[in-house]
Protein backbone atom coordinates (compact mmCIF):
# COMPACT_ATOMS: atom_id res chain seq x y z
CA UNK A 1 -48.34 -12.03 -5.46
CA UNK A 2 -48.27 -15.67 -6.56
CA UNK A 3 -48.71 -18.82 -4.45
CA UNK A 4 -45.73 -21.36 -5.69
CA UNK A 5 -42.71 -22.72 -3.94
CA UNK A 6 -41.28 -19.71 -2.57
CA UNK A 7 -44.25 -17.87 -1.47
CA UNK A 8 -44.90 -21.39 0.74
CA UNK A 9 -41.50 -21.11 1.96
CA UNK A 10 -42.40 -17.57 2.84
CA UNK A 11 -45.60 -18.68 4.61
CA UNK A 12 -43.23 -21.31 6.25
CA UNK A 13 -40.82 -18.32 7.92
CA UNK A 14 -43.44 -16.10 8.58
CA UNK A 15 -43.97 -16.82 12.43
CA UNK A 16 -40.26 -16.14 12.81
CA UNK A 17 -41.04 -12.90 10.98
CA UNK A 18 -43.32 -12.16 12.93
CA UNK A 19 -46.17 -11.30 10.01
CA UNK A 20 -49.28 -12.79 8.57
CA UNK A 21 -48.96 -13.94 4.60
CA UNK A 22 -51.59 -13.60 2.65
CA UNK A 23 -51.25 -15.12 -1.31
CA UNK A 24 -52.98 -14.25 -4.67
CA UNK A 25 -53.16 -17.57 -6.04
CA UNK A 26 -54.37 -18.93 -9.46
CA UNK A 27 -55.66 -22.24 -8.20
CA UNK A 28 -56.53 -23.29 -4.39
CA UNK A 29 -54.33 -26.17 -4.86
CA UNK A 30 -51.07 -23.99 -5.40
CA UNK A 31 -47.98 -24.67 -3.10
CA UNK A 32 -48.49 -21.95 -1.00
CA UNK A 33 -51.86 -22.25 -0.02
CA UNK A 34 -51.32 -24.66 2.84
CA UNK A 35 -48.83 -22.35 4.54
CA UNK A 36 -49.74 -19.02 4.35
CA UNK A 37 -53.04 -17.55 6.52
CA UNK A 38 -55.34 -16.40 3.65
CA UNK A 39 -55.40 -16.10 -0.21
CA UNK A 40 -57.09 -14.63 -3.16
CA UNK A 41 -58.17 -16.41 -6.06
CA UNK A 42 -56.82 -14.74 -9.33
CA UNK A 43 -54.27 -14.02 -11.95
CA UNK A 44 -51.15 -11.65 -11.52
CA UNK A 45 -52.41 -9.56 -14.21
CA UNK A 46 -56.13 -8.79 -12.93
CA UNK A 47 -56.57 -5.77 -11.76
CA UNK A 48 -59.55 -6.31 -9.78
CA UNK A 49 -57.75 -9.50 -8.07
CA UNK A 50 -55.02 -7.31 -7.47
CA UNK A 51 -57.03 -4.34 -5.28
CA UNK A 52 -59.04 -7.89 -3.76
CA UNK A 53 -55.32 -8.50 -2.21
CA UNK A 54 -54.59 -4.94 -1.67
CA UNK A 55 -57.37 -4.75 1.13
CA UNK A 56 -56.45 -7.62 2.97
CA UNK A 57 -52.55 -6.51 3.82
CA UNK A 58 -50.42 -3.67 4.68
CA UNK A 59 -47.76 -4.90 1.83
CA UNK A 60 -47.44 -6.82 -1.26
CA UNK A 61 -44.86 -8.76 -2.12
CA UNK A 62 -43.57 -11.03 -4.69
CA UNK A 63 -42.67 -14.88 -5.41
CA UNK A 64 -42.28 -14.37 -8.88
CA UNK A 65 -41.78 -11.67 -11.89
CA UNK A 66 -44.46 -12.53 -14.37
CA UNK A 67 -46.53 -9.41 -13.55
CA UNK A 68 -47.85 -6.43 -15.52
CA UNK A 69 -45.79 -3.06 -14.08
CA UNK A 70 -48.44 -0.64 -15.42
CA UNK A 71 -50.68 -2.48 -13.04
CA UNK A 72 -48.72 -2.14 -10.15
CA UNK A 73 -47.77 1.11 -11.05
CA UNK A 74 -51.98 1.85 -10.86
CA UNK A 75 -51.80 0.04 -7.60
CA UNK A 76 -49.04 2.49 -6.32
CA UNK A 77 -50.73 5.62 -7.12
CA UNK A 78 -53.49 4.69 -5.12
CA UNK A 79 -51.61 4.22 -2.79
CA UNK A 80 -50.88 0.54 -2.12
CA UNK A 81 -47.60 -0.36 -0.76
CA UNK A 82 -45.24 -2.48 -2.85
CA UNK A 83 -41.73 -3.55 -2.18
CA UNK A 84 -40.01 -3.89 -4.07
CA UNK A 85 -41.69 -1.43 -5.82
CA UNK A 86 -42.80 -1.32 -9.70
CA UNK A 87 -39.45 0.85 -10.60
CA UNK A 88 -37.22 -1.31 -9.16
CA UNK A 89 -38.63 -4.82 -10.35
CA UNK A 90 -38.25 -3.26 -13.35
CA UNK A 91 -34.84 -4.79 -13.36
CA UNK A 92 -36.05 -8.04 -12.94
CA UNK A 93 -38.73 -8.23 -15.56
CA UNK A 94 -37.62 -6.43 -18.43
CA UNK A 95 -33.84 -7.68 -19.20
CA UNK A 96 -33.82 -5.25 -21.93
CA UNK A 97 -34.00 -2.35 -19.49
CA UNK A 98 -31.80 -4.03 -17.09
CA UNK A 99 -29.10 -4.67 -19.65
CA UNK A 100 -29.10 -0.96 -20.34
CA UNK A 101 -29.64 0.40 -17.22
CA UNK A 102 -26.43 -1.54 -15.66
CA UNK A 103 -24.11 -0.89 -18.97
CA UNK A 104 -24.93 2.68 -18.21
CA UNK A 105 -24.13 2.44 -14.40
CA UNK A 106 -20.84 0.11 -15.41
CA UNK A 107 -22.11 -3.01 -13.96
CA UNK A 108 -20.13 -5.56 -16.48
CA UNK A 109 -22.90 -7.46 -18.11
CA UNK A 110 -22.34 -9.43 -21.67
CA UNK A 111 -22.27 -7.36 -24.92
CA UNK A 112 -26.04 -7.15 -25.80
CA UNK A 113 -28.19 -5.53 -28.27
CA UNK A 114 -32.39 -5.34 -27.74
CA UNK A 115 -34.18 -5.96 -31.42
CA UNK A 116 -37.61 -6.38 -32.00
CA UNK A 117 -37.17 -8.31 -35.24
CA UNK A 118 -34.36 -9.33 -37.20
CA UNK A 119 -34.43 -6.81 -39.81
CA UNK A 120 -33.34 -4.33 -37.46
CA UNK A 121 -30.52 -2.33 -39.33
CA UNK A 122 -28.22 -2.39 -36.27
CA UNK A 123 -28.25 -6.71 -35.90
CA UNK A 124 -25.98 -7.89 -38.62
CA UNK A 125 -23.55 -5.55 -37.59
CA UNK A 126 -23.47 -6.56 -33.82
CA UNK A 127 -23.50 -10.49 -35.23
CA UNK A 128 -20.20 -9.66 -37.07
CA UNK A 129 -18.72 -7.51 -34.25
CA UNK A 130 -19.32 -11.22 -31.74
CA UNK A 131 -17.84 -13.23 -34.39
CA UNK A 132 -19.78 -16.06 -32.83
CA UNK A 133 -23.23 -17.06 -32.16
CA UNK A 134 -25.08 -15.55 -29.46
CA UNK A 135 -27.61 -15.97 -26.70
CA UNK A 136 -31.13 -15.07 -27.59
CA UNK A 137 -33.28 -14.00 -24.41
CA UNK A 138 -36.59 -12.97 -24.33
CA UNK A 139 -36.77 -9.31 -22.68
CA UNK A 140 -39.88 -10.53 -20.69
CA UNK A 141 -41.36 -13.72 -18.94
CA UNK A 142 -38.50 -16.31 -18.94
CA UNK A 143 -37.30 -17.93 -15.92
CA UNK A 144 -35.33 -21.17 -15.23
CA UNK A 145 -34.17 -21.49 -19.09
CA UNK A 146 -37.30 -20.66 -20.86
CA UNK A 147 -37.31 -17.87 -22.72
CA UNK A 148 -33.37 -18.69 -23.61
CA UNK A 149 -32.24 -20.09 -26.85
CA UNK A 150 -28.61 -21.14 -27.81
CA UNK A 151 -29.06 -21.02 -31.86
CA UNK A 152 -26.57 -23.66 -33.80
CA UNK A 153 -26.58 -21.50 -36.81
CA UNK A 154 -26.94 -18.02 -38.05
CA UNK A 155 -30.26 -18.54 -40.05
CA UNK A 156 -31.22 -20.20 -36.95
CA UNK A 157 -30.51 -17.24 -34.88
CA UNK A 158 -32.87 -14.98 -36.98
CA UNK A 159 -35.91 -17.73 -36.95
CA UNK A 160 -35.65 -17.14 -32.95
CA UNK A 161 -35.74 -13.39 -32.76
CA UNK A 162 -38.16 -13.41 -35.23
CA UNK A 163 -40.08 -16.48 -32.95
CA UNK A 164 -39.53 -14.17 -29.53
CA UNK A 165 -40.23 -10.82 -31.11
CA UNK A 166 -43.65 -11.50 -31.01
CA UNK A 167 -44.22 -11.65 -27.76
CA UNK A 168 -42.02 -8.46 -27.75
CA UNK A 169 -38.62 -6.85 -27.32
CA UNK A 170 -35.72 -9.53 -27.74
CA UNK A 171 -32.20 -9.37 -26.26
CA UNK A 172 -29.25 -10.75 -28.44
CA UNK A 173 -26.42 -11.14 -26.60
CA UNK A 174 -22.69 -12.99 -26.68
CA UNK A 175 -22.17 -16.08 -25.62
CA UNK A 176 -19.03 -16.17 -22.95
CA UNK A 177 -17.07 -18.62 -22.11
CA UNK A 178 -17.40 -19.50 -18.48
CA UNK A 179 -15.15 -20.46 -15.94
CA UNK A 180 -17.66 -21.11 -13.38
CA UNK A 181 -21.31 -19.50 -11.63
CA UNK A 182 -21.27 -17.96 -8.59
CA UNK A 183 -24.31 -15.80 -6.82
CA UNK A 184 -24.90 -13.44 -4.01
CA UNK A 185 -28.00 -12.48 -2.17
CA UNK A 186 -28.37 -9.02 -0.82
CA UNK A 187 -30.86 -7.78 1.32
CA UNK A 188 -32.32 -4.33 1.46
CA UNK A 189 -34.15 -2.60 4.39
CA UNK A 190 -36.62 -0.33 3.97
CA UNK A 191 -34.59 2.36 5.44
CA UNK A 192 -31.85 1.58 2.97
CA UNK A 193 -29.98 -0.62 4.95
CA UNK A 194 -27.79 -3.94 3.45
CA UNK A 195 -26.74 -6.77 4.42
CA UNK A 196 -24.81 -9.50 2.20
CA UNK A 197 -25.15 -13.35 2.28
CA UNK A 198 -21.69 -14.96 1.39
CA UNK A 199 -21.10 -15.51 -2.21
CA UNK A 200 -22.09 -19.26 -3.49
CA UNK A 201 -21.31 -21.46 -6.27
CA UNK A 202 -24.08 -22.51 -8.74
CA UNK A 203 -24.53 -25.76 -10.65
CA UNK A 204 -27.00 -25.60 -13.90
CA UNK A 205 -28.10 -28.05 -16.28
CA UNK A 206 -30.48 -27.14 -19.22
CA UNK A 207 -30.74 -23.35 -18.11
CA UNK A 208 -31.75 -24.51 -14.18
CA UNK A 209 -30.04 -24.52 -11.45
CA UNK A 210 -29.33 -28.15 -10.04
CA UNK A 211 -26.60 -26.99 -6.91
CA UNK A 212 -25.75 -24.80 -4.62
CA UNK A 213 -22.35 -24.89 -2.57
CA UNK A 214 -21.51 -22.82 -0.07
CA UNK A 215 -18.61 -21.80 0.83
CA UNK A 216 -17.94 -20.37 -3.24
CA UNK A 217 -14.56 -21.62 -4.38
CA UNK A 218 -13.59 -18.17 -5.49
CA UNK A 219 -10.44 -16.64 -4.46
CA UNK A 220 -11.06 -13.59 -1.53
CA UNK A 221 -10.06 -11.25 -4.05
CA UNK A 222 -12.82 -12.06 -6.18
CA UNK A 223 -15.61 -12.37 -3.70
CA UNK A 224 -14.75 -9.13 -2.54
CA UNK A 225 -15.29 -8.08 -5.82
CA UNK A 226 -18.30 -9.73 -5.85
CA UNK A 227 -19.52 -7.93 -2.91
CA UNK A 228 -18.68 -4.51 -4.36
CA UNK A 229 -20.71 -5.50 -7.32
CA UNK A 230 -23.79 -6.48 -5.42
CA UNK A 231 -23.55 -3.46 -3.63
CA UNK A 232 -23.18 -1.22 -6.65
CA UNK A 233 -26.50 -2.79 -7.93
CA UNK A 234 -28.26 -3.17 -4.91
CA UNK A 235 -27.55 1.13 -4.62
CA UNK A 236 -28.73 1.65 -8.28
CA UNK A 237 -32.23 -0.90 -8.53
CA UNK A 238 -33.44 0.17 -4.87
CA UNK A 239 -35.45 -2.37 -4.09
CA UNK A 240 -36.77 -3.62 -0.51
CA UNK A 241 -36.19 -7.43 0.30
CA UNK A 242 -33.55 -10.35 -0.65
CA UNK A 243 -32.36 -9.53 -4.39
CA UNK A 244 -30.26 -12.19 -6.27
CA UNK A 245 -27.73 -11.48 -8.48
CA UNK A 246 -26.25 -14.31 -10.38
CA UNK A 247 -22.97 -13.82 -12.11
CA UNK A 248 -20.70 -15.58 -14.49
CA UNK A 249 -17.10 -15.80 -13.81
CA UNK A 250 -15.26 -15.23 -16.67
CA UNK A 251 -11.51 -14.67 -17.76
CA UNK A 252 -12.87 -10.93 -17.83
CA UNK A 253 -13.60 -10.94 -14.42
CA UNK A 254 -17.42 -11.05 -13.05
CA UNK A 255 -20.39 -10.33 -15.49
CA UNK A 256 -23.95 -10.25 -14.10
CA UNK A 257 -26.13 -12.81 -15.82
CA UNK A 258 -29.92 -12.46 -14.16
CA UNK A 259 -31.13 -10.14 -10.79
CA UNK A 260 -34.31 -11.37 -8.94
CA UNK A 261 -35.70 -9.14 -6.23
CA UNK A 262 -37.33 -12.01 -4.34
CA UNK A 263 -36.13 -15.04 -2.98
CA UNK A 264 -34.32 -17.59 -4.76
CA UNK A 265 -33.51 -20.85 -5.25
CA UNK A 266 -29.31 -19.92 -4.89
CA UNK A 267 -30.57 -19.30 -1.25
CA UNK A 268 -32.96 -22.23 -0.23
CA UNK A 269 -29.53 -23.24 1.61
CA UNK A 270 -29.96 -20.41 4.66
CA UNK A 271 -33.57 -22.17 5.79
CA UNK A 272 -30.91 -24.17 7.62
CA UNK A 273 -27.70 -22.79 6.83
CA UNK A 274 -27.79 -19.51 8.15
CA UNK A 275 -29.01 -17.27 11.40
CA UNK A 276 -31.88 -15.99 9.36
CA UNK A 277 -33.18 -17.72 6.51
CA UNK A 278 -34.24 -15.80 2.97
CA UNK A 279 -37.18 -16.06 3.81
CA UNK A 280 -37.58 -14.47 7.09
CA UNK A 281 -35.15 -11.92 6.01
CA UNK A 282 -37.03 -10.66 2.87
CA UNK A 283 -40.17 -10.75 5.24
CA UNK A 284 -38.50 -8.53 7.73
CA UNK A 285 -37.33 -6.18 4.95
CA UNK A 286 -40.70 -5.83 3.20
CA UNK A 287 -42.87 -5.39 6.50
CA UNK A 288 -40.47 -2.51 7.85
CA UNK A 289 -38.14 -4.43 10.24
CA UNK A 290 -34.56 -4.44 10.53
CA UNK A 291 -32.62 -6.69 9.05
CA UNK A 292 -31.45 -10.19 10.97
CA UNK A 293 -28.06 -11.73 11.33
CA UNK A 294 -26.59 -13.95 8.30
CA UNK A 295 -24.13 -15.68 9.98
CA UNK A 296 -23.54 -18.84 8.44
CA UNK A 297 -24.43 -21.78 11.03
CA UNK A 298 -22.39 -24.77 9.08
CA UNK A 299 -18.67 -24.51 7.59
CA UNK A 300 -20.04 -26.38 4.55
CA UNK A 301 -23.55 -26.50 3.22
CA UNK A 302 -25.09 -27.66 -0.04
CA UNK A 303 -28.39 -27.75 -1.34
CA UNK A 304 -29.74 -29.76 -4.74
CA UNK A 305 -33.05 -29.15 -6.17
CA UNK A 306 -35.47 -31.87 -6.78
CA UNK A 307 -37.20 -32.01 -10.36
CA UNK A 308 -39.52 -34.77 -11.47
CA UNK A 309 -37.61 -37.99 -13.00
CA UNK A 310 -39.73 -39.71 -15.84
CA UNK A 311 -41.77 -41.90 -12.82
CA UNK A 312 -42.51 -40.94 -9.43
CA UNK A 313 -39.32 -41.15 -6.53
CA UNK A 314 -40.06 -41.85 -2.89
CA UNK A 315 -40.41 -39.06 -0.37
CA UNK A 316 -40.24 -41.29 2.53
CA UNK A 317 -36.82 -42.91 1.43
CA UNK A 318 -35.45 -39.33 0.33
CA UNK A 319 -36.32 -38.71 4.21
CA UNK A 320 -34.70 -41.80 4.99
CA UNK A 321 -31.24 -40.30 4.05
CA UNK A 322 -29.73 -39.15 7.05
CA UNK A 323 -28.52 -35.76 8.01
CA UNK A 324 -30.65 -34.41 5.02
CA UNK A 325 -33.19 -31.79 5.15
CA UNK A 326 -36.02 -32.53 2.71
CA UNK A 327 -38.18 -29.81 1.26
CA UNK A 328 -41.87 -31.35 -0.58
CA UNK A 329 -42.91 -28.13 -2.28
CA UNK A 330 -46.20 -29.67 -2.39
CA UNK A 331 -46.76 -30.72 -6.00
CA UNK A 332 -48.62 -33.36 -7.69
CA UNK A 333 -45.53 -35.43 -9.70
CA UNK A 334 -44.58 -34.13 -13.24
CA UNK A 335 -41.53 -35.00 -15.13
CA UNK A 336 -39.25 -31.87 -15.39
CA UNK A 337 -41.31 -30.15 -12.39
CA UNK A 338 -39.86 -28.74 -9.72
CA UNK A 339 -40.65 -30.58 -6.24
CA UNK A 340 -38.68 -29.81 -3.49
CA UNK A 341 -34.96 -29.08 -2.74
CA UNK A 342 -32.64 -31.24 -0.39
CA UNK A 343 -29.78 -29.48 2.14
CA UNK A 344 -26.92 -31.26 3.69
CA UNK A 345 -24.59 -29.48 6.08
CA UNK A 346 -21.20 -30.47 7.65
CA UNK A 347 -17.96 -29.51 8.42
CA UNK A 348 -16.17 -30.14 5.12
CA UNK A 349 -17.34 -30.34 1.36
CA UNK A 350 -17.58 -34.22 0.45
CA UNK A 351 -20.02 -35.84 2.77
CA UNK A 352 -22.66 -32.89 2.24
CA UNK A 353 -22.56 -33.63 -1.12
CA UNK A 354 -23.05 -37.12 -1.02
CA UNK A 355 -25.67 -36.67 1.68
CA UNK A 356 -27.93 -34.20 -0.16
CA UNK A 357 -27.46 -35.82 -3.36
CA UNK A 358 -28.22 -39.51 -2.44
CA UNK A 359 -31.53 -38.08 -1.09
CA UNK A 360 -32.16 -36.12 -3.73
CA UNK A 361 -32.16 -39.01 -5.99
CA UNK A 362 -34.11 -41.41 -4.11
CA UNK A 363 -36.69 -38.38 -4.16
CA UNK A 364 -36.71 -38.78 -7.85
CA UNK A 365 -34.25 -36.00 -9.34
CA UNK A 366 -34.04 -35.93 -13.36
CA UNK A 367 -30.63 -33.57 -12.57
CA UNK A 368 -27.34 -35.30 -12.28
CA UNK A 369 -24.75 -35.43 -9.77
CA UNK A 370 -22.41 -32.72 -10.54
């Protein structure tokens, strides 16, 4: 389900997979569509689409988490085959549920309350109790800072739950003070199975994420603890494929920010960086394989994302960077878009960087150099 940049990248691995992808897309000019073997025309939240899809494969699987669980939840009593499946995405797309669900587990996520206005009795209380403003999240649909608001003022702060509640449930939540980002990809067998990519940092700007470096700069101590946490997760959502779990380091420790049980753009960096990419390995997970080997291939690796500058960049000179590997999602230009990513590997941190960066702005990145 869905036809963007990561269902191409999908389509991309899927020979080393050893699978056919098939795509419900919206539009038959979507990223995906020149990758992948077949598609459907038709939006994530029609139902007769959705069976149209069902037919054609033996599993559906996801790019993205804009999709209607009681319809998937149809699909799986009659007995289509989703992974992950509609409990476990769950996590993904409701952050209300997922906030609860983990503070009930004792996954460390931020102090939170879920209102669905701001005359709930319980919110002035929970304001006072922060002693600061908080982070307003939508429960549902946000992704790459939408659906996130950083109010400058209390009155402001009510105007936006008020705004999101109407759409539905909204989650308040503190606003920490963060020493850094890190995330971890995890993937998940069928049979249960795990296996952990290392722990990365994470770069954002605006509410996206600009950079990925691995190896993380965390102490071992820490990405050990990292690991636990992943695993702890990964045992309580269930679901098949990569997951993502990005976390905030704090001077409380690790707190888990946002879960995604799909690829995701903290991992664009195995395509090249690792013995099995993502993308083959949430492939293998979802069709019934076993898992492949993560072994890192580079001591250093670092990946920048490409998003539309106010005019167009050039492709070919991004290309022209050497030691750089260039990823066109496929998109017509837009400023703010996301068009591709950019990796750089080597065997210490600097040169990477400069690499991966210097292509990414010939290609025409509004990000900056971090």
């Amino acid at each position: 389900m869905g036809a963007g940049q990561l269902a191409r990248m999908m389509g991309e691995a899927s020979n080393d997979a050893g699978v056919l992808v098939s795509v419900l897309a919206t539009s038959d000019e979507d990223s995906a569509i020149s990758t992948t073997f077949d598609f459907v025309l038709g939006a994530p939240d029609d139902l007769v689409a959705l069976r149209a899809l069902a037919e054609r494969v033996d599993v559906i699987t996801f790019d993205h988490e804009l999709v209607d669980l009681e319809l998937l939840e149809e699909l799986e009593e009659d007995g289509v085959v989703l992974r992950p499946s509609s409990a476990a995405l769950r996590f993904a797309v409701d952050k209300g549920y997922q906030r609860h669900a983990f503070r009930d587990a004792n996954i460390p996520v931020p102090r939170f309350l879920v209102v669905n206005s701001s005359s709930d009795p319980r919110l002035r209380e929970f304001l006072d109790e922060l002693g600061a403003l908080p982070v307003v999240k939508s429960s549902r649909g946000g992704y790459d800072g939408r659906g996130v608001a950083f109010p400058s003022s209390p009155s402001e702060t009510l105007k936006v739950i008020d705004r999101m509640s109407k759409s539905g449930d909204v989650v308040v939540e503190e606003r920490l003070k963060l020493e850094s980002e890190v995330a971890q990809l995890i993937a998940r067998a069928a049979d249960g199975s795990l296996t952990f990519y290392p722990v990365v940092d994470t770069l954002q700007q605006h509410g996206m994420c600009v950079e990925v470096r691995y190896p993380s700069d965390l102490n071992d101590t820490t990405k050990e603890s990292a690991q636990e946490l992943s695993q702890k997760v990964a045992d309580l959502v269930k679901g098949v494929g990569i997951m993502a779990i990005e976390y905030f380091v704090t001077e409380r420790g690790l707190v888990v920010n946002e879960v995604a049980l799909r690829p995701h753009n903290t991992g664009h960096w195995t395509i090249e960086g690792a013995t099995t990419s993502q993308f083959a390995q949430h492939l293998r997970a979802v069709s019934g394989q076993s898992l492949g080997d993560v072994t890192p291939l580079s001591t250093h690796a670092v990946m920048v994302n490409v998003v539309g500058a106010n005019e167009p960049g050039s492709l070919d000179a991004a290309r022209g960077v050497s030691d750089t590997f260039v990823h066109d999602y496929g998109k017509s230009w837009r400023p703010g878009r996301k068009l591709g990513h950019v990796t750089a590997l080597g065997a210490e941190a600097t040169d990477p960087h400069v690499r991966a960066w210097s292509s990414a702005r010939a290609y025409g990145t509004v990000t900056q150099e971090a």
